[in-house]
N, C-alpha and C. Protein backbone atom coordinates (compact mmCIF):
# COMPACT_ATOMS: atom_id res chain seq x y z
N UNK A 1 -18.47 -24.59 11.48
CA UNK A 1 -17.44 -25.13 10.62
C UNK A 1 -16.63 -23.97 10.04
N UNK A 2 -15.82 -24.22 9.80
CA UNK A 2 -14.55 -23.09 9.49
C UNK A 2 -14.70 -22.77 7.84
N UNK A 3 -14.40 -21.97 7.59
CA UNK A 3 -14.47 -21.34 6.09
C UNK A 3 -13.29 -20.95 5.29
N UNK A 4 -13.12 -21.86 3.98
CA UNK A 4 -12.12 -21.27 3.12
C UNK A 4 -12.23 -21.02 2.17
N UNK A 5 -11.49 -19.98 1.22
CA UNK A 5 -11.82 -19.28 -0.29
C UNK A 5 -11.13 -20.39 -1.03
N UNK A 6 -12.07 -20.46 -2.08
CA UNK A 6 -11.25 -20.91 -3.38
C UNK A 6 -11.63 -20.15 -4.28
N UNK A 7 -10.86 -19.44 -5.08
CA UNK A 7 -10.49 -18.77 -5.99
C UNK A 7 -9.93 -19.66 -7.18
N UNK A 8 -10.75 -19.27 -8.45
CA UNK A 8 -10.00 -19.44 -9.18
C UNK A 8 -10.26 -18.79 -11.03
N UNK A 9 -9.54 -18.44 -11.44
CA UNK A 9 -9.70 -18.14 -13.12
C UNK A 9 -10.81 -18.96 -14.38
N UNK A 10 -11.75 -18.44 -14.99
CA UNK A 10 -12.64 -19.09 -15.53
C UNK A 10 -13.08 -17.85 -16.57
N UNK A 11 -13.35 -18.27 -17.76
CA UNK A 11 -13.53 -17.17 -18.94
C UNK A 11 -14.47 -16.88 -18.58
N UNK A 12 -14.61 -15.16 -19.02
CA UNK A 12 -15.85 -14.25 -18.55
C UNK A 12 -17.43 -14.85 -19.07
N UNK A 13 -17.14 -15.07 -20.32
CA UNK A 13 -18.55 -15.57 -20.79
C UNK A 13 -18.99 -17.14 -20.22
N UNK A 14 -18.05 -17.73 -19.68
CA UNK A 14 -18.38 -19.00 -18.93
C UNK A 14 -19.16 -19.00 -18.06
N UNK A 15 -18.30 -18.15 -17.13
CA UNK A 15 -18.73 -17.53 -15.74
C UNK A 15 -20.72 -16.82 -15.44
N UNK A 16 -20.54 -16.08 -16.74
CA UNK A 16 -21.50 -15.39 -16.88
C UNK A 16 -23.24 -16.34 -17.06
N UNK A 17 -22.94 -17.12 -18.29
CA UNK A 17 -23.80 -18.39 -18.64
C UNK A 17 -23.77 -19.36 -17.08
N UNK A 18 -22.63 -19.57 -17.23
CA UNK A 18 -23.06 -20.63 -15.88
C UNK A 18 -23.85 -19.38 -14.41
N UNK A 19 -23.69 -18.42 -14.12
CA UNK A 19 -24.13 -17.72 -13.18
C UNK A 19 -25.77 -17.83 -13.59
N UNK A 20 -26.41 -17.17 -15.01
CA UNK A 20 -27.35 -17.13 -15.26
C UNK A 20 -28.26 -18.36 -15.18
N UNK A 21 -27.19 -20.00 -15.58
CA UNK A 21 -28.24 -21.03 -14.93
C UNK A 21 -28.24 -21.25 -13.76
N UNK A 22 -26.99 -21.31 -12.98
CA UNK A 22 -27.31 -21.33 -11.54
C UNK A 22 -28.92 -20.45 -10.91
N UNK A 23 -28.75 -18.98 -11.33
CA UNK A 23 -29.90 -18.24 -10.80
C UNK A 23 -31.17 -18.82 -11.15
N UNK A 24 -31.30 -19.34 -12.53
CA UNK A 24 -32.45 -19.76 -12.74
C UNK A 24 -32.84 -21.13 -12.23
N UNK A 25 -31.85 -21.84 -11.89
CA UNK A 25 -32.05 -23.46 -10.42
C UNK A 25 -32.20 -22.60 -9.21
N UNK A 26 -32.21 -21.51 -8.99
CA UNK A 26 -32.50 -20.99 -7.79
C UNK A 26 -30.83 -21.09 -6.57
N UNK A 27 -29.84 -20.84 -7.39
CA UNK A 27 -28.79 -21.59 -7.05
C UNK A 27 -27.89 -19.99 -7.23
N UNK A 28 -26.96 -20.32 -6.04
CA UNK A 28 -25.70 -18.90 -6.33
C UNK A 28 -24.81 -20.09 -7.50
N UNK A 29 -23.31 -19.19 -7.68
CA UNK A 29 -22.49 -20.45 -8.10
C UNK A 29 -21.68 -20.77 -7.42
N UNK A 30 -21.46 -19.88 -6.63
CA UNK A 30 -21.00 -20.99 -4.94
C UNK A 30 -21.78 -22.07 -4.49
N UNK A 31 -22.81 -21.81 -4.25
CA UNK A 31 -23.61 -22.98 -4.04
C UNK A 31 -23.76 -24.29 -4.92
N UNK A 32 -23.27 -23.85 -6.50
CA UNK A 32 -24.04 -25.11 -7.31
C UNK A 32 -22.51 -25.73 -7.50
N UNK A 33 -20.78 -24.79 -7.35
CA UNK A 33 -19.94 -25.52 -6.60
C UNK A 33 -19.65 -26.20 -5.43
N UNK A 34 -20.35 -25.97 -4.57
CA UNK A 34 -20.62 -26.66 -3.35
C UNK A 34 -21.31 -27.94 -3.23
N UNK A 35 -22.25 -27.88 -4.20
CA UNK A 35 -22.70 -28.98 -4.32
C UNK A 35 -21.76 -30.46 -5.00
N UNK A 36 -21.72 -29.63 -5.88
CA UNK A 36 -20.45 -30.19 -6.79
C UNK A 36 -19.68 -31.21 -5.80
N UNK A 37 -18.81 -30.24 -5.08
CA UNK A 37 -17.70 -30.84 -4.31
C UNK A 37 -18.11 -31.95 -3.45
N UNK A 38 -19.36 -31.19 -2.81
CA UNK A 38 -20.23 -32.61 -1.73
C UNK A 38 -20.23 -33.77 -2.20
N UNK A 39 -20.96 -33.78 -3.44
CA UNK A 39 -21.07 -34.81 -4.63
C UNK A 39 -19.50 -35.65 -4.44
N UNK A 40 -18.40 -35.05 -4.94
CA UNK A 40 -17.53 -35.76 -5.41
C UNK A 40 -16.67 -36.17 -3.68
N UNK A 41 -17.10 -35.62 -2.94
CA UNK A 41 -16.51 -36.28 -1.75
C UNK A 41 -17.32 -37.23 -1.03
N UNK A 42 -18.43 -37.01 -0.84
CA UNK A 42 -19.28 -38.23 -0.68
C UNK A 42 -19.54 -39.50 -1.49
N UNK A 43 -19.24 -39.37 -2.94
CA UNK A 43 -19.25 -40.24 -3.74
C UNK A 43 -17.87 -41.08 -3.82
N UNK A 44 -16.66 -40.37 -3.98
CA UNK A 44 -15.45 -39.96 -4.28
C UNK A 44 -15.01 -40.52 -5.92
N UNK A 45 -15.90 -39.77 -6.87
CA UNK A 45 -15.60 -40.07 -7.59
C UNK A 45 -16.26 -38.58 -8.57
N UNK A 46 -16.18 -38.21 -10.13
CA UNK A 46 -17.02 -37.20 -10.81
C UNK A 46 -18.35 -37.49 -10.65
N UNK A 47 -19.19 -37.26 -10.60
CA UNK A 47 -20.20 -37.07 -10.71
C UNK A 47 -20.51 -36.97 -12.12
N UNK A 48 -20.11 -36.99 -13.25
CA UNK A 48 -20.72 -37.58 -14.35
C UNK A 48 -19.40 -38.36 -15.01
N UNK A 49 -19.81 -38.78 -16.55
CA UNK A 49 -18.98 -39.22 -17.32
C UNK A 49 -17.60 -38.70 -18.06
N UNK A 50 -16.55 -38.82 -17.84
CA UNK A 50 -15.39 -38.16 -18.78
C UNK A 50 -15.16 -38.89 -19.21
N UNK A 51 -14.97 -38.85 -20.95
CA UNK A 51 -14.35 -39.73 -21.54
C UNK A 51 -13.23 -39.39 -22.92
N UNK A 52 -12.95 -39.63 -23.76
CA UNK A 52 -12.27 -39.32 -24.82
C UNK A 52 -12.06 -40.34 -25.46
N UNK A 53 -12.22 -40.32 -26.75
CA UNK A 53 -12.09 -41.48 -27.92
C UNK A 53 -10.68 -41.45 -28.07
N UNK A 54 -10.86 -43.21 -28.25
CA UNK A 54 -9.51 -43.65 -28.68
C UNK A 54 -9.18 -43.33 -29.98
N UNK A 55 -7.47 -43.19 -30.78
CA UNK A 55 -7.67 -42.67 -32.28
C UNK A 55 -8.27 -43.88 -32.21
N UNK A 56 -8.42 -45.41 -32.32
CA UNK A 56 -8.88 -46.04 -33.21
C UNK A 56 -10.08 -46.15 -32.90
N UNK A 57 -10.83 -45.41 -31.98
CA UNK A 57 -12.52 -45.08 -32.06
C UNK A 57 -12.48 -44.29 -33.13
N UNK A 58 -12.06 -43.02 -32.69
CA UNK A 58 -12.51 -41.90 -33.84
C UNK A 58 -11.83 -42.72 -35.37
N UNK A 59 -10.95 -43.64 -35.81
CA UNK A 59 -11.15 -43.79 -36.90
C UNK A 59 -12.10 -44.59 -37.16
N UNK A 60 -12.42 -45.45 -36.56
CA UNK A 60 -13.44 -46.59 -36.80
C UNK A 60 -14.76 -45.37 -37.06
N UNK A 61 -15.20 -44.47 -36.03
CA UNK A 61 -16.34 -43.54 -36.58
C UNK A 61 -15.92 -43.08 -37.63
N UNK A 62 -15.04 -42.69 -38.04
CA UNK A 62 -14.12 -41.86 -39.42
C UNK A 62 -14.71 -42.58 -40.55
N UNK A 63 -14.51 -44.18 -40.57
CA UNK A 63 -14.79 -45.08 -41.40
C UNK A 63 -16.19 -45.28 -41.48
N UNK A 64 -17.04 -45.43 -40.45
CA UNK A 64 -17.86 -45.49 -40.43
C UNK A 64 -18.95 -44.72 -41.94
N UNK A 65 -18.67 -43.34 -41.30
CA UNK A 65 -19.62 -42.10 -41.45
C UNK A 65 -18.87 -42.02 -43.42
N UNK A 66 -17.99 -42.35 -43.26
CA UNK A 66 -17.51 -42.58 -44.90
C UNK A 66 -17.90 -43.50 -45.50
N UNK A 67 -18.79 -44.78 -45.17
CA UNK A 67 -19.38 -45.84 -45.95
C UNK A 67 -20.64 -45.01 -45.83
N UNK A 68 -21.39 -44.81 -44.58
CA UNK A 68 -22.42 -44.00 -44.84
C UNK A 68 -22.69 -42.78 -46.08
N UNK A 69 -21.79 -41.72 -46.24
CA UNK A 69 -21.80 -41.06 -47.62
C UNK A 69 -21.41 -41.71 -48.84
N UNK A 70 -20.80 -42.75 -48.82
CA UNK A 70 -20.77 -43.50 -50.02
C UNK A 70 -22.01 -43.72 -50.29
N UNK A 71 -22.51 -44.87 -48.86
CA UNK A 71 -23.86 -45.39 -50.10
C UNK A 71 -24.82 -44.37 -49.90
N UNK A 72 -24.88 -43.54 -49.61
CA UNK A 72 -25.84 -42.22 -49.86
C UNK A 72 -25.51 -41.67 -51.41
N UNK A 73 -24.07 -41.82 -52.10
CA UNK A 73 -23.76 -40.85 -53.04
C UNK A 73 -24.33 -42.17 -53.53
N UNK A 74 -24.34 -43.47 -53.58
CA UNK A 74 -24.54 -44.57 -54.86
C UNK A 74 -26.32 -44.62 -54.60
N UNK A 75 -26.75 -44.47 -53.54
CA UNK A 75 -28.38 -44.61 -53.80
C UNK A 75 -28.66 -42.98 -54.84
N UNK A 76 -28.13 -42.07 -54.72
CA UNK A 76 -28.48 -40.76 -55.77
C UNK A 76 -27.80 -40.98 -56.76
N UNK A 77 -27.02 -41.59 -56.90
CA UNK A 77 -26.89 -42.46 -58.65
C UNK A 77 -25.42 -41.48 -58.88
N UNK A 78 -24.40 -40.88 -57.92
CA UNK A 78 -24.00 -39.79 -57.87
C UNK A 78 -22.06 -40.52 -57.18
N UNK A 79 -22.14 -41.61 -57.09
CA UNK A 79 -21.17 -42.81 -56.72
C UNK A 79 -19.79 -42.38 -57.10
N UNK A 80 -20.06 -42.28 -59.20
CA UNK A 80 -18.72 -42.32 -59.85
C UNK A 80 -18.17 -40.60 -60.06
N UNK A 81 -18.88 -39.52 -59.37
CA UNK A 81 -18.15 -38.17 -59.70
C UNK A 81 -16.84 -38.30 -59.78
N UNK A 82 -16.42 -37.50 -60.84
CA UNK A 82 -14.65 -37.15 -60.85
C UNK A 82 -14.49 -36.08 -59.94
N UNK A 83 -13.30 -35.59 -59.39
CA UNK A 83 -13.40 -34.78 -58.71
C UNK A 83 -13.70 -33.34 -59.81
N UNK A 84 -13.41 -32.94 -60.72
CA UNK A 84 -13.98 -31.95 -61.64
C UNK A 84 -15.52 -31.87 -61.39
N UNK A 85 -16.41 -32.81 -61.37
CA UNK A 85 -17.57 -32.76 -61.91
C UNK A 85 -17.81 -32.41 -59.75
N UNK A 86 -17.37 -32.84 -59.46
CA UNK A 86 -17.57 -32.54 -57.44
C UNK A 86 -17.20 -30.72 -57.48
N UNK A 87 -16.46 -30.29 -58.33
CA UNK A 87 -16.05 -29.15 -57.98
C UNK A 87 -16.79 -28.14 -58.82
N UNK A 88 -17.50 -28.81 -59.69
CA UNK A 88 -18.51 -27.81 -60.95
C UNK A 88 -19.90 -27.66 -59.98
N UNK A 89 -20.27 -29.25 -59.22
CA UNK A 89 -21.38 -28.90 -58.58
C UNK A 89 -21.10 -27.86 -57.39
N UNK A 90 -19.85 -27.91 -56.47
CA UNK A 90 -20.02 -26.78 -55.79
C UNK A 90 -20.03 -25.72 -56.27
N UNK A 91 -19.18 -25.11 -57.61
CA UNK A 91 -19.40 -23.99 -57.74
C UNK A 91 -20.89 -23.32 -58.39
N UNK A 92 -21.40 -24.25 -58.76
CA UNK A 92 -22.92 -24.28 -59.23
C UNK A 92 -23.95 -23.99 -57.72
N UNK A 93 -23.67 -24.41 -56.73
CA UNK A 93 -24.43 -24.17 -55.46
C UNK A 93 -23.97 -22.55 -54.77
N UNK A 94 -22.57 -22.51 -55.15
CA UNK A 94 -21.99 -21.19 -55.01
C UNK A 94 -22.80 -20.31 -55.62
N UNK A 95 -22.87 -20.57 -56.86
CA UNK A 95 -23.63 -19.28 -57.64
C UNK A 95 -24.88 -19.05 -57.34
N UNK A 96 -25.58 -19.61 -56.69
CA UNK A 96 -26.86 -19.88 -56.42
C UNK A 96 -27.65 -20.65 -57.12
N UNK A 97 -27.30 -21.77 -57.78
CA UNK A 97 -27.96 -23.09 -59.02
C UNK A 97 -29.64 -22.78 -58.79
């Protein structure tokens, strides 16, 4: 079968980490791209999941994780802070309290 280069640009420390797991699968990183590609042409599809949140996922988590610290601040009895008294306790953790 005939042979062609692909070349291409990838940050040094990428390169480097991914080389070091390849070696330790017993794998060049030609090879664990090769595989790769087999994968996605025999399959014809990624081989894992890509996805990205919708904004109104990430707000719905947004909302979420903000009722969650609410009732975390109202079970520590800690609900009604003004923002003064929010900014005395950080600087109190600052100083080392």
């Amino acid at each position: 079968m005939a042979q062609s280069t692909l070349s291409m640009r990838v940050d040094e420390n990428l390169k480097k980490s991914f080389d070091s797991i390849c070696d330790d699968f017993g794998f060049t990183s030609t090879a664990a791209i090769t595989v790769f590609m087999k994968t996605v042409v025999r399959e014809r599809r990624i081989p894992f999941e890509i996805k990205a949140s919708t904004k109104e996922q990430v707000n719905k988590d947004a909302w979420a994780a903000f009722l969650e610290m609410r009732a975390a601040a109202a079970k520590a009895g800690i609900q009604d802070m003004s923002l003064d008294e929010i900014n005395a306790e950080i600087q109190e953790v600052r100083n080392g309290r």
